[in-house]
N, C-alpha and C. Protein backbone atom coordinates (compact mmCIF):
# COMPACT_ATOMS: atom_id res chain seq x y z
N UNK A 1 118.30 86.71 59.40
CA UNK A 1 118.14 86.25 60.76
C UNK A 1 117.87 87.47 61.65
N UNK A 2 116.33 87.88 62.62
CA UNK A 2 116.42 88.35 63.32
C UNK A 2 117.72 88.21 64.73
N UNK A 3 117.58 89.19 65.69
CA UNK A 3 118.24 89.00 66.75
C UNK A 3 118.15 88.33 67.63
N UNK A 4 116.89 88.11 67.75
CA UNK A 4 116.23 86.80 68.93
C UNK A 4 116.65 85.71 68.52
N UNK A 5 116.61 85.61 67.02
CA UNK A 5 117.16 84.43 66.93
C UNK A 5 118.31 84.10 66.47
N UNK A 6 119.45 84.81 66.63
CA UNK A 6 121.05 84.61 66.70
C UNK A 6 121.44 84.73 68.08
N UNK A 7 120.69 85.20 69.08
CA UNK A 7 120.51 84.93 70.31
C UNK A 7 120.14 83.36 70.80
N UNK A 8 119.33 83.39 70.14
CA UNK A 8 118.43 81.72 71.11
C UNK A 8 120.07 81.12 70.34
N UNK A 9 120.07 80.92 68.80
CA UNK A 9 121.09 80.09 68.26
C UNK A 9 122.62 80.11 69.24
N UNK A 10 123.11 81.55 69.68
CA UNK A 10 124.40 81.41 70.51
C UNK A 10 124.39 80.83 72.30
N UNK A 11 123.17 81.35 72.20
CA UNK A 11 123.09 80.62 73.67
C UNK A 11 122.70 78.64 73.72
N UNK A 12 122.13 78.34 72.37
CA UNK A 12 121.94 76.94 72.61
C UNK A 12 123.57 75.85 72.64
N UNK A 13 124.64 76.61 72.24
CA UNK A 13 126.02 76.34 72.26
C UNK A 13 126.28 75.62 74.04
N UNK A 14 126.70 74.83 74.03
CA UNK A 14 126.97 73.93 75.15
C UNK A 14 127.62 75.26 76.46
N UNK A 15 127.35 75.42 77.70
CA UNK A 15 128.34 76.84 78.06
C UNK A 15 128.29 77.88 78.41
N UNK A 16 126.83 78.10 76.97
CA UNK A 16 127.32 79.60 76.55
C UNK A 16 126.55 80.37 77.26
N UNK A 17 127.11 81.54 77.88
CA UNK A 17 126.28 82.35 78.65
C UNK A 17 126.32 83.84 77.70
N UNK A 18 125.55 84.99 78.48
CA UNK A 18 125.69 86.36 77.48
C UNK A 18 125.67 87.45 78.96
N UNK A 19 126.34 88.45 78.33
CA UNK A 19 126.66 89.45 79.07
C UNK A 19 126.43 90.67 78.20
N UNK A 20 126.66 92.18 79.00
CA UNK A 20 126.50 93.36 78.96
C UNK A 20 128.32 93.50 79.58
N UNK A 21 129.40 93.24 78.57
CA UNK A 21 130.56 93.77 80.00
C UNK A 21 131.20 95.17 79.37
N UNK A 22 131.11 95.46 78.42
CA UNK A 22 131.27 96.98 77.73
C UNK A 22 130.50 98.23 78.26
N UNK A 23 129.23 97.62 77.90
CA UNK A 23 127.85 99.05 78.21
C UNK A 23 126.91 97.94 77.56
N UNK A 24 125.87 98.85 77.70
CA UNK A 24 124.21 98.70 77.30
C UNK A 24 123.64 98.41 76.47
N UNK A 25 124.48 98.23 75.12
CA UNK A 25 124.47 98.08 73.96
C UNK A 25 125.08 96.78 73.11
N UNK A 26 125.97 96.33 73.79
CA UNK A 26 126.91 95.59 73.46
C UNK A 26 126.98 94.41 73.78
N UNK A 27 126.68 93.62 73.41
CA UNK A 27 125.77 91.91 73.67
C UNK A 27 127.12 91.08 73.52
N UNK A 28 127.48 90.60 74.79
CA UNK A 28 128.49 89.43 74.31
C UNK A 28 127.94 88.22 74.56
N UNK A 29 129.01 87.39 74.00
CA UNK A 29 128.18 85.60 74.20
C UNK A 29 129.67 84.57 74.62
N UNK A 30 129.62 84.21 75.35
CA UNK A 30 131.01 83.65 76.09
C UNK A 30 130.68 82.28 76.40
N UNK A 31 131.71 81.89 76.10
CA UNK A 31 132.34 80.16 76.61
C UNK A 31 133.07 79.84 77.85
N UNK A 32 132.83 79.70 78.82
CA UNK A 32 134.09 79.25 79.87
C UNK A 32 134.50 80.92 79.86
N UNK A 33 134.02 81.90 79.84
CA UNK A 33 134.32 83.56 80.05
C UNK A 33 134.96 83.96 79.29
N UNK A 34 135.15 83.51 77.48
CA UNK A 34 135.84 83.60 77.03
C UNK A 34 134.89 84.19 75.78
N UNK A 35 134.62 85.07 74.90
CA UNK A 35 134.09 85.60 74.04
C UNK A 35 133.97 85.00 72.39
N UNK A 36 132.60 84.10 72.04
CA UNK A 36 132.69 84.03 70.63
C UNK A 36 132.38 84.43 69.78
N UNK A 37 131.01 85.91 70.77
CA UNK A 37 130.58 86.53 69.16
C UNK A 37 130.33 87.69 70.00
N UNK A 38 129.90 88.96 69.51
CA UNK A 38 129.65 89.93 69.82
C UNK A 38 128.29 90.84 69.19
N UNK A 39 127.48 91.31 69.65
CA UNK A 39 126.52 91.70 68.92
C UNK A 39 125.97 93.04 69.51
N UNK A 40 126.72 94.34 68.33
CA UNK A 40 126.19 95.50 68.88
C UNK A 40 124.89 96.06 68.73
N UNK A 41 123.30 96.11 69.81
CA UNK A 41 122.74 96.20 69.89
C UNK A 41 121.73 97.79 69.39
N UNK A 42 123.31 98.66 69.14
CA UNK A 42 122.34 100.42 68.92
C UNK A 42 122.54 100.18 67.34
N UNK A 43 122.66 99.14 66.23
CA UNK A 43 122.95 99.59 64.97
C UNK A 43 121.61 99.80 63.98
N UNK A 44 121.65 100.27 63.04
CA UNK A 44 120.51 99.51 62.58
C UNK A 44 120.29 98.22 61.88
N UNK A 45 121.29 98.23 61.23
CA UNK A 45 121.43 96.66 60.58
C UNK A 45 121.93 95.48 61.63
N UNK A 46 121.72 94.38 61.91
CA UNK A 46 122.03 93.52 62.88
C UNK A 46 123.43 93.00 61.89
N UNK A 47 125.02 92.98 62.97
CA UNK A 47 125.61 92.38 62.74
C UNK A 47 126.29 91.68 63.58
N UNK A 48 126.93 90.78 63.13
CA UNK A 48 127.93 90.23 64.51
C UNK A 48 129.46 89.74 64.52
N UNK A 49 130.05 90.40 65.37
CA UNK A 49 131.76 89.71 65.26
C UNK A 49 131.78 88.28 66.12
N UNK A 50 132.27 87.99 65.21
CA UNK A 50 133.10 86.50 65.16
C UNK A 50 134.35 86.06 65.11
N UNK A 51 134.78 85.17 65.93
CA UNK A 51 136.71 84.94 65.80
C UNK A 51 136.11 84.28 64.78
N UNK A 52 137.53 83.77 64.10
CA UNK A 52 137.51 82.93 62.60
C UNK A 52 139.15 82.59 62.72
N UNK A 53 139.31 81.01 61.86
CA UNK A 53 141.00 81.32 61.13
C UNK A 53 141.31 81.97 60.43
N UNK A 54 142.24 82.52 60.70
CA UNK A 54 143.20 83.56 59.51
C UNK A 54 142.80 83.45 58.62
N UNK A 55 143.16 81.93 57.96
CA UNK A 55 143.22 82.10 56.25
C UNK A 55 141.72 81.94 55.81
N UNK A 56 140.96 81.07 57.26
CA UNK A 56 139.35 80.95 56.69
C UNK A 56 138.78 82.27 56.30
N UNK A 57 138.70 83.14 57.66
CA UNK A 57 138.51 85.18 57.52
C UNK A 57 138.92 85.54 56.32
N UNK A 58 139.97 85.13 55.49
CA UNK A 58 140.33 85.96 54.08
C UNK A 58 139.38 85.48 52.92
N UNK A 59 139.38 84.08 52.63
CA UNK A 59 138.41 83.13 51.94
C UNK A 59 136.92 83.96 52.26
N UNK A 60 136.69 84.09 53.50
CA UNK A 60 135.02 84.47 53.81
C UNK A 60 134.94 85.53 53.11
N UNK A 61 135.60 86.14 53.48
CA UNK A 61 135.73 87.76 52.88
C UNK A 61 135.57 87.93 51.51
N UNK A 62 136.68 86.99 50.84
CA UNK A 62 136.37 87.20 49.33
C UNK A 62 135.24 86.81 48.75
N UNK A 63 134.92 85.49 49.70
CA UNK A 63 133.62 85.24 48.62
C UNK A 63 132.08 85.38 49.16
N UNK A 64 132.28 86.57 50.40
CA UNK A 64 131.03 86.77 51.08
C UNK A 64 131.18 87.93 51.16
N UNK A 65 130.58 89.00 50.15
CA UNK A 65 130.49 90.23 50.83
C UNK A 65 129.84 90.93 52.33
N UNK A 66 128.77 90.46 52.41
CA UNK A 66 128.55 90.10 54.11
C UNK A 66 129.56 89.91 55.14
N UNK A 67 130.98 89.69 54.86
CA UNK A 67 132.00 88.88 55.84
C UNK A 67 132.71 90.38 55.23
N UNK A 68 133.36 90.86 56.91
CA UNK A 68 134.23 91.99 56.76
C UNK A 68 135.05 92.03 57.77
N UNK A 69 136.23 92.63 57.91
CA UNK A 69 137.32 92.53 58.57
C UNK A 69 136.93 93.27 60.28
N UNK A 70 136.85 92.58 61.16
CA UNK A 70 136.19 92.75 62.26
C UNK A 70 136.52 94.53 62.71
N UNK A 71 135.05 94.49 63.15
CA UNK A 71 135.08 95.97 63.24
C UNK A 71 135.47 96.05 65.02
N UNK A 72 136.36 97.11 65.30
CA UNK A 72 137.34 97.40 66.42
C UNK A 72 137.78 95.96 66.83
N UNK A 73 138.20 95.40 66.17
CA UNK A 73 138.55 93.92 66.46
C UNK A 73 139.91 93.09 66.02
N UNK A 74 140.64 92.61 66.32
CA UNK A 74 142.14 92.15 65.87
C UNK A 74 141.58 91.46 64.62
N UNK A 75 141.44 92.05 63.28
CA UNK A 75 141.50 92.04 61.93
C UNK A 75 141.62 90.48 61.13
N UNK A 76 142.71 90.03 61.99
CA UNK A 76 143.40 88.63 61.59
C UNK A 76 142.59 87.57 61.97
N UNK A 77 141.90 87.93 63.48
CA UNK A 77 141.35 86.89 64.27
C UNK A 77 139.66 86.97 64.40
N UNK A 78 138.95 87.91 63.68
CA UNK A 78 137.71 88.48 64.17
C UNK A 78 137.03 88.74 62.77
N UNK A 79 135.93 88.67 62.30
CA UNK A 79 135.11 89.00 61.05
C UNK A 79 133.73 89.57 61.74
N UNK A 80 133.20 90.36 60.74
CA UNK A 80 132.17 91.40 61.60
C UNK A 80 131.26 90.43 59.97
N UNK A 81 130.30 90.02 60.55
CA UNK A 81 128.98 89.37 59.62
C UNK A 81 127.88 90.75 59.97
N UNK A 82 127.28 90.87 58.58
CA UNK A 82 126.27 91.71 57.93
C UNK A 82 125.07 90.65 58.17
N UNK A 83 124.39 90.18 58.83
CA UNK A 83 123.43 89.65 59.28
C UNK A 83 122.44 89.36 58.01
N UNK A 84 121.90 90.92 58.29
CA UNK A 84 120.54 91.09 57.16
C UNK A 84 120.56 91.62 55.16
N UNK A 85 122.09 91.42 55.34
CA UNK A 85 122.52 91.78 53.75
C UNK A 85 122.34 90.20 52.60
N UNK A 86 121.27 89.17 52.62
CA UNK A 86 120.95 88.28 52.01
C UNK A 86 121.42 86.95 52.31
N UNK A 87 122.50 87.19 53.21
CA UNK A 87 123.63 86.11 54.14
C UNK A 87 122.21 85.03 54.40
N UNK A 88 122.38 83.77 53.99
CA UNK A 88 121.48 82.60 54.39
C UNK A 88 122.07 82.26 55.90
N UNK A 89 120.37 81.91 56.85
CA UNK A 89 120.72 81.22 58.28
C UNK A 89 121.72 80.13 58.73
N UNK A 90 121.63 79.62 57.38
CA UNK A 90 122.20 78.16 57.97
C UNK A 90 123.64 78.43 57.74
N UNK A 91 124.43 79.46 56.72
CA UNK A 91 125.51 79.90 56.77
C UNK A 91 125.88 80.36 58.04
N UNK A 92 125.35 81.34 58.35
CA UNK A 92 125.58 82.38 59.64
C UNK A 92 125.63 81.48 60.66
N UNK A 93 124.57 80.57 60.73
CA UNK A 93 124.70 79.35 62.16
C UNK A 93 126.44 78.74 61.86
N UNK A 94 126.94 78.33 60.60
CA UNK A 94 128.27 78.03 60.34
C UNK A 94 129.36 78.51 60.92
N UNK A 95 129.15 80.06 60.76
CA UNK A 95 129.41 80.74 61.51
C UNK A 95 130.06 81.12 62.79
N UNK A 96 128.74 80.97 62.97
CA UNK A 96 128.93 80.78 64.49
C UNK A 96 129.18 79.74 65.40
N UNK A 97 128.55 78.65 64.91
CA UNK A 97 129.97 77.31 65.21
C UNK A 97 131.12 77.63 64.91
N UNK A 98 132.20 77.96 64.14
CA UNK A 98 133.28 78.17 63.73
C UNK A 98 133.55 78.89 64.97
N UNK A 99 133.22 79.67 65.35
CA UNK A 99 133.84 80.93 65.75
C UNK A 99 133.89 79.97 67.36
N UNK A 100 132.50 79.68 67.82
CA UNK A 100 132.51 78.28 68.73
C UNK A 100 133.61 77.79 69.37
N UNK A 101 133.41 77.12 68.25
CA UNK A 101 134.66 75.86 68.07
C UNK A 101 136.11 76.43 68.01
N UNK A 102 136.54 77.76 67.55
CA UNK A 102 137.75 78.39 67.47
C UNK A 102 138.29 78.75 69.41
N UNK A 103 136.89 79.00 70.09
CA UNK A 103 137.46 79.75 71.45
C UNK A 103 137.59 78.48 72.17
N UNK A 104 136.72 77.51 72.19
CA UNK A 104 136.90 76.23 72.96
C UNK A 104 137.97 75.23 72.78
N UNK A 105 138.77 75.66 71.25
CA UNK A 105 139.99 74.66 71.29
C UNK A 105 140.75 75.65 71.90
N UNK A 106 140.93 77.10 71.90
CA UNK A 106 141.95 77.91 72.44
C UNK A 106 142.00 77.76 73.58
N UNK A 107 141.11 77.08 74.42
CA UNK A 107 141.00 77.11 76.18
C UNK A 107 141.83 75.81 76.31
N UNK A 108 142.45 76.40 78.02
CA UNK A 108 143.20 75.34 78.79
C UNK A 108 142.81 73.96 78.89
N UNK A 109 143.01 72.90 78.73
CA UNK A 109 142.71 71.58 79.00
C UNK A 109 141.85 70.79 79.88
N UNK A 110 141.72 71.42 81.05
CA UNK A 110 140.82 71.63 82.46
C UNK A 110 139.86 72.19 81.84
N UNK A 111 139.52 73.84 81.26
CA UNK A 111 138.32 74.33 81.20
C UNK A 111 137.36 73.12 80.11
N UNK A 112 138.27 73.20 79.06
CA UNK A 112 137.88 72.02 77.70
C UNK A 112 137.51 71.25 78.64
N UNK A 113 137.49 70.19 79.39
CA UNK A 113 136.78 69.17 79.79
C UNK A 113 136.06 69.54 81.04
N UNK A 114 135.96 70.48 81.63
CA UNK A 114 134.72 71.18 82.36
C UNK A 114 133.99 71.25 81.45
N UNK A 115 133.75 71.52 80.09
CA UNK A 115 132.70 71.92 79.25
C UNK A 115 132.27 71.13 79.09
N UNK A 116 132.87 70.05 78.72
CA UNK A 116 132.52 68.38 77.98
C UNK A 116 131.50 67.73 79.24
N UNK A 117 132.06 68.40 81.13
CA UNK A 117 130.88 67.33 81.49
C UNK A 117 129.86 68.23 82.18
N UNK A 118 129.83 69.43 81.26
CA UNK A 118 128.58 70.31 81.67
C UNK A 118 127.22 69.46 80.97
């Protein structure tokens, strides 16, 4: 998956907006201001952090070498995806729903149904 298009894919998420709030480099993608993926822009290989469940993040890991323990990222809660290491699209789109779907159940009850009648 190029970048444009893990871009178009995170922004078509109901919500989702993208920011610069680190520096210049550093591509976030937010829900209700709340962060589901991250995509550092100076690398050479395209990758991206993702929240995940605990025990899902350990499972990914073992059986995806592509899936690694989020880089500068709370370990437990975050997986850093290898983009361009053979990882299929429609996985990575999985992905990134998961990770989705992980920040939008974590939100307050109010924001959750602000989203629903965006």
């Amino acid at each position: 998956m190029h970048v444009e298009d893990l871009r178009a894919y995170c922004l078509s998420k109901k919500g989702a907006t993208e920011e610069f709030p680190f520096d210049d480099v550093t591509l976030c993608f937010k829900v209700m201001n709340k962060i589901f993926a991250i995509v550092p822009l100076d690398d050479e290989e395209l990758k991206v952090n993702l929240k995940c469940d605990p025990d899902y993040a350990i499972e990914l890991r073992e059986s995806h070498p592509e899936v690694q323990p989020g880089f500068h990222m709370n370990k437990k809660h975050w997986n850093t995806v290898l983009c361009e290491d053979g990882l299929r699209d429609s996985l990575l789109r999985s992905f990134v729903d998961h990770s989705y779907e992980m920040v939008v159940k974590g939100m307050k009850k109010s924001d959750r149904l602000a989203l629903e009648g965006m």
